[in-house]
PDB file of N, CA and C in Angstrom:
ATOM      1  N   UNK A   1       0.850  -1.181   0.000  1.00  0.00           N
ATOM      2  CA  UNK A   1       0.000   0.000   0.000  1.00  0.00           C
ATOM      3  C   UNK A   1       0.897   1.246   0.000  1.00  0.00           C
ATOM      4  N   UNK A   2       0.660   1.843  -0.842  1.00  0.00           N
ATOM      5  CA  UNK A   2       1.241   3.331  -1.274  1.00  0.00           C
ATOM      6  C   UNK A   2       1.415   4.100  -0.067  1.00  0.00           C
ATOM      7  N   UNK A   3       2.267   4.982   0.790  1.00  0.00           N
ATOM      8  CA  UNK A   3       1.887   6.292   1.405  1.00  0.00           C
ATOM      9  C   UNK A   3       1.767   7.395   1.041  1.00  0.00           C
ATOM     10  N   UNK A   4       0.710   8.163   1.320  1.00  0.00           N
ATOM     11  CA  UNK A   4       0.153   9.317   1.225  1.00  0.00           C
ATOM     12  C   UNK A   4       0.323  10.616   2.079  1.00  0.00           C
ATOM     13  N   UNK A   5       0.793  11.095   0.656  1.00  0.00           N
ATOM     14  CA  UNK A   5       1.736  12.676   1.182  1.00  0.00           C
ATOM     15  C   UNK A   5       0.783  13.475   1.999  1.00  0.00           C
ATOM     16  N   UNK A   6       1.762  13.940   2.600  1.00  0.00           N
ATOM     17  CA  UNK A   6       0.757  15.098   3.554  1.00  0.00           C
ATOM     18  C   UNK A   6       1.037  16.295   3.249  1.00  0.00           C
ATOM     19  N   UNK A   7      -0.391  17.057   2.865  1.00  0.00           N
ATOM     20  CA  UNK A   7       0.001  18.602   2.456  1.00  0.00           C
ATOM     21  C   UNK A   7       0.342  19.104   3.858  1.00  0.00           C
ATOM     22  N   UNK A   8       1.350  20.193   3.642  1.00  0.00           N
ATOM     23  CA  UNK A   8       1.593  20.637   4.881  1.00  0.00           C
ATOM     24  C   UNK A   8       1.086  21.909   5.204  1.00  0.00           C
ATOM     25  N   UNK A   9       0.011  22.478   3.828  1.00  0.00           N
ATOM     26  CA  UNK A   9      -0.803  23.267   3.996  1.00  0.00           C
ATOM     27  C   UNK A   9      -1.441  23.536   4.883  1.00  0.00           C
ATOM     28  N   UNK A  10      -2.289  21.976   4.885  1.00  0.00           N
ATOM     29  CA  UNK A  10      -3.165  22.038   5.241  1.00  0.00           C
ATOM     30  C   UNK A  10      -3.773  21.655   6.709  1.00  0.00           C
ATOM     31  N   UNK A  11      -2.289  21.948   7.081  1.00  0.00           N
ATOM     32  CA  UNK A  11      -1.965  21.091   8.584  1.00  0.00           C
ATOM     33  C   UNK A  11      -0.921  22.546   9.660  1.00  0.00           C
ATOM     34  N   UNK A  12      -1.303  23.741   8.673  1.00  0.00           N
ATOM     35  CA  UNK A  12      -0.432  25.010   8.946  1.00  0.00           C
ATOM     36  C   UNK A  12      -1.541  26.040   9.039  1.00  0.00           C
ATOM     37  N   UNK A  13      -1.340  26.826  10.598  1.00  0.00           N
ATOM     38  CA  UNK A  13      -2.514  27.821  10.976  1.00  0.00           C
ATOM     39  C   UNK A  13      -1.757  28.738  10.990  1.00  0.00           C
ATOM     40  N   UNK A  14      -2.360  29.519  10.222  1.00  0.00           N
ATOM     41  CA  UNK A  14      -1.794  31.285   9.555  1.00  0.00           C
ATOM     42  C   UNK A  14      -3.042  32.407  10.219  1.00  0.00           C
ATOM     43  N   UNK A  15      -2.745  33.317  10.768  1.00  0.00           N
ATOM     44  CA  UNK A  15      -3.634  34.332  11.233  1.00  0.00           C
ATOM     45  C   UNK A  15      -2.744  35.815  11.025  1.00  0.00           C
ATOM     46  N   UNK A  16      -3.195  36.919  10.519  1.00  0.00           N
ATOM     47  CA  UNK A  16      -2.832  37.758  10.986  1.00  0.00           C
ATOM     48  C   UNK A  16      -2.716  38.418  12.126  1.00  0.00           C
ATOM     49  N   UNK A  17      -3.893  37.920  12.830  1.00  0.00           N
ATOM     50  CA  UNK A  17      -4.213  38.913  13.902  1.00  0.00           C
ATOM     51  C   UNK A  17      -3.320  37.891  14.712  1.00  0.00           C
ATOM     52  N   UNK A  18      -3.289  36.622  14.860  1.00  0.00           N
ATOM     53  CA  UNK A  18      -2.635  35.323  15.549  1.00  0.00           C
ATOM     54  C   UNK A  18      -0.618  36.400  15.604  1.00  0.00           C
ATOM     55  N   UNK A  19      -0.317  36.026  13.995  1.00  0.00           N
ATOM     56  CA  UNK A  19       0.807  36.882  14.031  1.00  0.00           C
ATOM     57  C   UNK A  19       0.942  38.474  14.637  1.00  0.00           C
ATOM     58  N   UNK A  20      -0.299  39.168  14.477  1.00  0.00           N
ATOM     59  CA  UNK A  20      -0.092  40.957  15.233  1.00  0.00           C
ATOM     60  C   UNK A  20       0.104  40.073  16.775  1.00  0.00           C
ATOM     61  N   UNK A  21      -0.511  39.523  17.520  1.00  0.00           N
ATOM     62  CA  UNK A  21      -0.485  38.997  19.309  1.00  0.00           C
ATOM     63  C   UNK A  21       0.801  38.314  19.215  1.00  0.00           C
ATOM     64  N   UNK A  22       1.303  37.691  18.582  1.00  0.00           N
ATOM     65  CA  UNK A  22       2.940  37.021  18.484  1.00  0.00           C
ATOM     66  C   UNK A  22       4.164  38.199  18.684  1.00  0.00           C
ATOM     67  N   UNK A  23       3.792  39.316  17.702  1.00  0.00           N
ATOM     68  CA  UNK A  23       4.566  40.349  17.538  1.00  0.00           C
ATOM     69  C   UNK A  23       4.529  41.282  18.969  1.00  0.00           C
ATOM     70  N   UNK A  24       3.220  41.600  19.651  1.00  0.00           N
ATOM     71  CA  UNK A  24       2.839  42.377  20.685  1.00  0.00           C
ATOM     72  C   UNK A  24       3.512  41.770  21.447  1.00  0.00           C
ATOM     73  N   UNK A  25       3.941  40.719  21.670  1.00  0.00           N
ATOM     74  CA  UNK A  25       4.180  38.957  23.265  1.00  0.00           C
ATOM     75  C   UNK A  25       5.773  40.200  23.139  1.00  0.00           C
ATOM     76  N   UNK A  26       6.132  39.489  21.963  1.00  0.00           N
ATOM     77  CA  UNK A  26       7.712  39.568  21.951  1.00  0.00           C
ATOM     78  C   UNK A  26       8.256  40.980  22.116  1.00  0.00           C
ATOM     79  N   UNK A  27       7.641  41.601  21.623  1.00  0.00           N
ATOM     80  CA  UNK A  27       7.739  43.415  22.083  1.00  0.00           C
ATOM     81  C   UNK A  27       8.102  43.958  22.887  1.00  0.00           C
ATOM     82  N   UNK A  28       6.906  43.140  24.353  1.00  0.00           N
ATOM     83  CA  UNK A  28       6.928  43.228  25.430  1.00  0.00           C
ATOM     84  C   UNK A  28       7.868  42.497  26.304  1.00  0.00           C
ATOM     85  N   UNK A  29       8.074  40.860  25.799  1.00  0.00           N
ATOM     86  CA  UNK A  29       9.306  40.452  26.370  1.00  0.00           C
ATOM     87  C   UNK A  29      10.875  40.950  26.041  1.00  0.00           C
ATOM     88  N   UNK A  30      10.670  41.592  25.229  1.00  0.00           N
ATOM     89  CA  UNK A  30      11.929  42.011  24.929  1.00  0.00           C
ATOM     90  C   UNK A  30      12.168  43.365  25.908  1.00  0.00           C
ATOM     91  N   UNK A  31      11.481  43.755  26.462  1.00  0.00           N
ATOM     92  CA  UNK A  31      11.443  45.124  27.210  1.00  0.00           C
ATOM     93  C   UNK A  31      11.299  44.886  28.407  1.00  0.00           C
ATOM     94  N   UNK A  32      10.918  43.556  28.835  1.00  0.00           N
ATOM     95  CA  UNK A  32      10.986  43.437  30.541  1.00  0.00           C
ATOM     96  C   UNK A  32      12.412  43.389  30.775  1.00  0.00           C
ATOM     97  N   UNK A  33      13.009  43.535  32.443  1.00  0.00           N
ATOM     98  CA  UNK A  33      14.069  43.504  32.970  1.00  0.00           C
ATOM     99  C   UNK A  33      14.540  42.026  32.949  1.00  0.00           C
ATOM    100  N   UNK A  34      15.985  42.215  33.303  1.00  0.00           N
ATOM    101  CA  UNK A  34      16.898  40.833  33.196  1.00  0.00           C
ATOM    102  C   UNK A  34      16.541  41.223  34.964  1.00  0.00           C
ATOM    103  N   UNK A  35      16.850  39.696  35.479  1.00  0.00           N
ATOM    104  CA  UNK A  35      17.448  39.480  37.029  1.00  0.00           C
ATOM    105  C   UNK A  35      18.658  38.630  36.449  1.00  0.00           C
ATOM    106  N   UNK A  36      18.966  38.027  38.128  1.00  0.00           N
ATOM    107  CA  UNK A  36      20.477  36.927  38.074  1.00  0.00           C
ATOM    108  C   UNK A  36      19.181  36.075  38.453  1.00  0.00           C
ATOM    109  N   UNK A  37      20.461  34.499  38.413  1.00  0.00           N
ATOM    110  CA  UNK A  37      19.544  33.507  39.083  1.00  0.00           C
ATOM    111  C   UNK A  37      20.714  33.100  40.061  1.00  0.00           C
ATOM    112  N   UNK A  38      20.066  32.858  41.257  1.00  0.00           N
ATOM    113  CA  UNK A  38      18.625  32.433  41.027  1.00  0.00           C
ATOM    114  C   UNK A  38      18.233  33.474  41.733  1.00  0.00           C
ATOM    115  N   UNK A  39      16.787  34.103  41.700  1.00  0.00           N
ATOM    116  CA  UNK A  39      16.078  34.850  41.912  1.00  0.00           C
ATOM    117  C   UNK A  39      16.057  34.827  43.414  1.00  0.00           C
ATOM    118  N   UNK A  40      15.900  36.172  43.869  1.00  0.00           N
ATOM    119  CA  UNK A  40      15.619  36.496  44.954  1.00  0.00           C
ATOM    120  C   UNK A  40      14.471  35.872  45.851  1.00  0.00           C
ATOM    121  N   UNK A  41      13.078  36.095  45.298  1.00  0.00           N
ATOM    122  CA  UNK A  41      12.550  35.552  45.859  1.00  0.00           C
ATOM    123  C   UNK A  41      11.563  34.660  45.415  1.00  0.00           C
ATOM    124  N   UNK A  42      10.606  33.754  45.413  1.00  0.00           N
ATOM    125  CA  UNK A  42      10.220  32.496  44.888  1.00  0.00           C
ATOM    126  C   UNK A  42       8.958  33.261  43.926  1.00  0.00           C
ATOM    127  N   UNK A  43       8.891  32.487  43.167  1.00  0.00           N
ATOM    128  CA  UNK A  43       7.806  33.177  42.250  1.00  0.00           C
ATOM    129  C   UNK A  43       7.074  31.761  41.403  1.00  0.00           C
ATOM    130  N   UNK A  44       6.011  32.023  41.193  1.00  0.00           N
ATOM    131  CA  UNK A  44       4.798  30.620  40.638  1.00  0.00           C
ATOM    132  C   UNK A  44       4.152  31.156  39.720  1.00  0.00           C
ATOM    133  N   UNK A  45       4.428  32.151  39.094  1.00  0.00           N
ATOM    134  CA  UNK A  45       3.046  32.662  37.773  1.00  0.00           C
ATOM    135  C   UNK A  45       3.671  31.950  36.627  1.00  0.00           C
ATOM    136  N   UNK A  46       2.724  31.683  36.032  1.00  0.00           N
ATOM    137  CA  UNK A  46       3.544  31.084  34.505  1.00  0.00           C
ATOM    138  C   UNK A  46       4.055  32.540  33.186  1.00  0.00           C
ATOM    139  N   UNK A  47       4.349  31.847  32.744  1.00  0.00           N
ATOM    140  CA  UNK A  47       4.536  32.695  31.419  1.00  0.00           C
ATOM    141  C   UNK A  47       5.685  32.529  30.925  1.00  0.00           C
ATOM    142  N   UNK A  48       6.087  33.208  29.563  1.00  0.00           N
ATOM    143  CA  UNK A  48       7.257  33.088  28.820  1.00  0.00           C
ATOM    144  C   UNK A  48       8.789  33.355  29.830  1.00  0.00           C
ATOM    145  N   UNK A  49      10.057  32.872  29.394  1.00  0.00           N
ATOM    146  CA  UNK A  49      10.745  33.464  30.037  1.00  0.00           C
ATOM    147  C   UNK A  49      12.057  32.662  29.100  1.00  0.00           C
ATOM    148  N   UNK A  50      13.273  33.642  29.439  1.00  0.00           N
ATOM    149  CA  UNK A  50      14.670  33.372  28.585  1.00  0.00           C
ATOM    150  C   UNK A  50      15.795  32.936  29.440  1.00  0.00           C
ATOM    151  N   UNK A  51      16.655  32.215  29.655  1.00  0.00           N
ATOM    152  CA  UNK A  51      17.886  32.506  30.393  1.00  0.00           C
ATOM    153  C   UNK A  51      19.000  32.667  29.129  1.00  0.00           C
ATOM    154  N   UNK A  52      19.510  33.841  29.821  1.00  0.00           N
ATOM    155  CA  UNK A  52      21.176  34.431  28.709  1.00  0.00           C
ATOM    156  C   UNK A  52      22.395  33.970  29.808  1.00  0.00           C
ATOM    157  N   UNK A  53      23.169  33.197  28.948  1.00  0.00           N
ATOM    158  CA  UNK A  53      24.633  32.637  29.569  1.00  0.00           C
ATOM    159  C   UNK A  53      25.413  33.892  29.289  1.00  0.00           C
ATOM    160  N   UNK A  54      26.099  34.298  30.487  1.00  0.00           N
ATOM    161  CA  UNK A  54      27.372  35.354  30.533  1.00  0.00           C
ATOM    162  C   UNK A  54      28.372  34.652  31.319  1.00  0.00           C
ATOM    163  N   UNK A  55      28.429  33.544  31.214  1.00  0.00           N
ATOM    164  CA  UNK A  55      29.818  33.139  32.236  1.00  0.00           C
ATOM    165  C   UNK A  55      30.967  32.840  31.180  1.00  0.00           C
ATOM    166  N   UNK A  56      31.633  31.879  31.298  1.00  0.00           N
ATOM    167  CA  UNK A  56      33.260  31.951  30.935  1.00  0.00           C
ATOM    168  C   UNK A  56      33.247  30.222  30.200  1.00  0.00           C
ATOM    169  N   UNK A  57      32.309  29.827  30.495  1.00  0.00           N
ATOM    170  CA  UNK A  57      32.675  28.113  29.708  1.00  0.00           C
ATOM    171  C   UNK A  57      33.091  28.345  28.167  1.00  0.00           C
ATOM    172  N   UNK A  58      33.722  27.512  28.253  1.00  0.00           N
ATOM    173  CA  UNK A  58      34.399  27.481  27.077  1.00  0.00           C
ATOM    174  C   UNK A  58      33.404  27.323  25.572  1.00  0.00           C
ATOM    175  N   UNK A  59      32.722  26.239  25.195  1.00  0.00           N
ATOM    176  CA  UNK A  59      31.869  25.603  24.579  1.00  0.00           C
ATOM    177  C   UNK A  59      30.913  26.933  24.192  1.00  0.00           C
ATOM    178  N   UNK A  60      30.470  27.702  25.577  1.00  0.00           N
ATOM    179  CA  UNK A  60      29.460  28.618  24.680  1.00  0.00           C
ATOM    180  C   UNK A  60      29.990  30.289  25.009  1.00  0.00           C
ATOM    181  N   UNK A  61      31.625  30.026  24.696  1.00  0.00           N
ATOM    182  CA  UNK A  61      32.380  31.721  24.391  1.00  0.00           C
ATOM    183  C   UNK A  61      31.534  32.262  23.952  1.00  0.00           C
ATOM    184  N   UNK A  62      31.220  32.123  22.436  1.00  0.00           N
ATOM    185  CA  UNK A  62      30.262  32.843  21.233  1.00  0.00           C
ATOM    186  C   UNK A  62      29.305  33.937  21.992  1.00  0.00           C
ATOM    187  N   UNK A  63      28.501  32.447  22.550  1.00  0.00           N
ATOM    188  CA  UNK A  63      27.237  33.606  23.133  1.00  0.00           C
ATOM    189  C   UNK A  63      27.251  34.022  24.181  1.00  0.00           C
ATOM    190  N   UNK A  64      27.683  34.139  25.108  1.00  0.00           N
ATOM    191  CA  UNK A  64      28.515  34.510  26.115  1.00  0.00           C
ATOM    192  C   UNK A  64      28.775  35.648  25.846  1.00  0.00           C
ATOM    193  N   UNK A  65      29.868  35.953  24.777  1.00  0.00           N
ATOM    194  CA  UNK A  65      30.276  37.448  23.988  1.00  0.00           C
ATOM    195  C   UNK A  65      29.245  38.498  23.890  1.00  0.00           C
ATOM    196  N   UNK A  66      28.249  37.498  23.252  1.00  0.00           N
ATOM    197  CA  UNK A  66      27.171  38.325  22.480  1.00  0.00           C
ATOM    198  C   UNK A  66      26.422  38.750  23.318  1.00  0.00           C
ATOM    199  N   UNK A  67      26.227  38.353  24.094  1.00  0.00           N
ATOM    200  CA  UNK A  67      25.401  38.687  25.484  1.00  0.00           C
ATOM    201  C   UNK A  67      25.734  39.407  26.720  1.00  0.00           C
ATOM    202  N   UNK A  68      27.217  39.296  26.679  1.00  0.00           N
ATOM    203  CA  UNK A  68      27.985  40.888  27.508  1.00  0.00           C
ATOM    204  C   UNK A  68      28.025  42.085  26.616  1.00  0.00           C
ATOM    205  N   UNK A  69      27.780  41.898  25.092  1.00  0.00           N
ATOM    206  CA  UNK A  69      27.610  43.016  24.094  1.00  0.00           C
ATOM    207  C   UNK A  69      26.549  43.532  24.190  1.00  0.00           C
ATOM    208  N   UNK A  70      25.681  42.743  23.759  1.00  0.00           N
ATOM    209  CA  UNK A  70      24.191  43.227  23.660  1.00  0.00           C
ATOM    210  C   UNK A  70      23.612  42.551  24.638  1.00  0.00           C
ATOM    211  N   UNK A  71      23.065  43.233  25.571  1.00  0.00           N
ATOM    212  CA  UNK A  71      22.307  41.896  26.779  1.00  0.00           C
ATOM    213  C   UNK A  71      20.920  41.569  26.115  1.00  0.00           C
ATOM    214  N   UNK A  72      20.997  40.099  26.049  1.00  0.00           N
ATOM    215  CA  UNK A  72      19.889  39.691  25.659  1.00  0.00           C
ATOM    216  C   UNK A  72      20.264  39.245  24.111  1.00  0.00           C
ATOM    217  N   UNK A  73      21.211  39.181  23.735  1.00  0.00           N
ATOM    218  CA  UNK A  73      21.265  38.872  22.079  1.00  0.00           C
ATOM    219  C   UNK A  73      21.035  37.723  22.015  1.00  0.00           C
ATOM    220  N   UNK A  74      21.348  36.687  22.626  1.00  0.00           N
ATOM    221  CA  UNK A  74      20.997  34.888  22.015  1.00  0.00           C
ATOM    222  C   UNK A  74      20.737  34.679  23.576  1.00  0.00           C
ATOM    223  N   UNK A  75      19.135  34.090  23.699  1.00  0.00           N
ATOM    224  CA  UNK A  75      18.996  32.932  24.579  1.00  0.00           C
ATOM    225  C   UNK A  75      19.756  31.365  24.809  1.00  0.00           C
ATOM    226  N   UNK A  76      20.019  31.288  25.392  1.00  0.00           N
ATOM    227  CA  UNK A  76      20.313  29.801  25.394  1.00  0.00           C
ATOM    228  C   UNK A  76      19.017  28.613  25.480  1.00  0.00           C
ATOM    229  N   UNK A  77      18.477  29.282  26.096  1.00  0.00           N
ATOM    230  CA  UNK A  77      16.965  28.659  26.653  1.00  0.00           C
ATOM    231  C   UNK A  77      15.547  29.561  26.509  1.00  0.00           C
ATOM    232  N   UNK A  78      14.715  29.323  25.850  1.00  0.00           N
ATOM    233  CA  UNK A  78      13.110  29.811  25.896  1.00  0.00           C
ATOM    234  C   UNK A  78      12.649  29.014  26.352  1.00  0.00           C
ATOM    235  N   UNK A  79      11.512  29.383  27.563  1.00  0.00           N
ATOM    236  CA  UNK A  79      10.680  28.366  27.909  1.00  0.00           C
ATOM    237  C   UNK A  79       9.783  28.638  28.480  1.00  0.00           C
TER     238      UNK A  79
END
């Protein structure tokens, strides 16, 4: 028995307004404050959040760099 291609059309959700609320998220995360970790004090709300590596390991110099340059240039982690 043959397999049957999958459009990937049709299996792909496109919104503008979906994309304008994507664009607004990131806007705003990009404009909240950095802390250190670990955080001062305990916190339970959900939502988006980044950690940026600035230490000295070897393996991730690169972004490390990029991130004492520009704070915030490469996440290591979204989650």
């Amino acid at each position: 028995m043959a397999q049957q291609r999958i459009d990937i059309s049709l299996h792909t959700f496109r919104s503008p307004k979906f994309e304008r609320v994507v664009e607004e998220a990131i806007n705003f995360f990009n404009h909240t404050p950095f802390h250190p970790l670990p955080p001062a004090d305990r916190f339970s709300s959900g939502g988006v959040y980044a950690l940026y590596y600035t230490g000295v390991f070897k393996l991730y110099d690169q972004m490390a760099t990029s991130n004492r340059r520009q704070r915030g240039a490469q996440p290591i982690y979204v989650g």
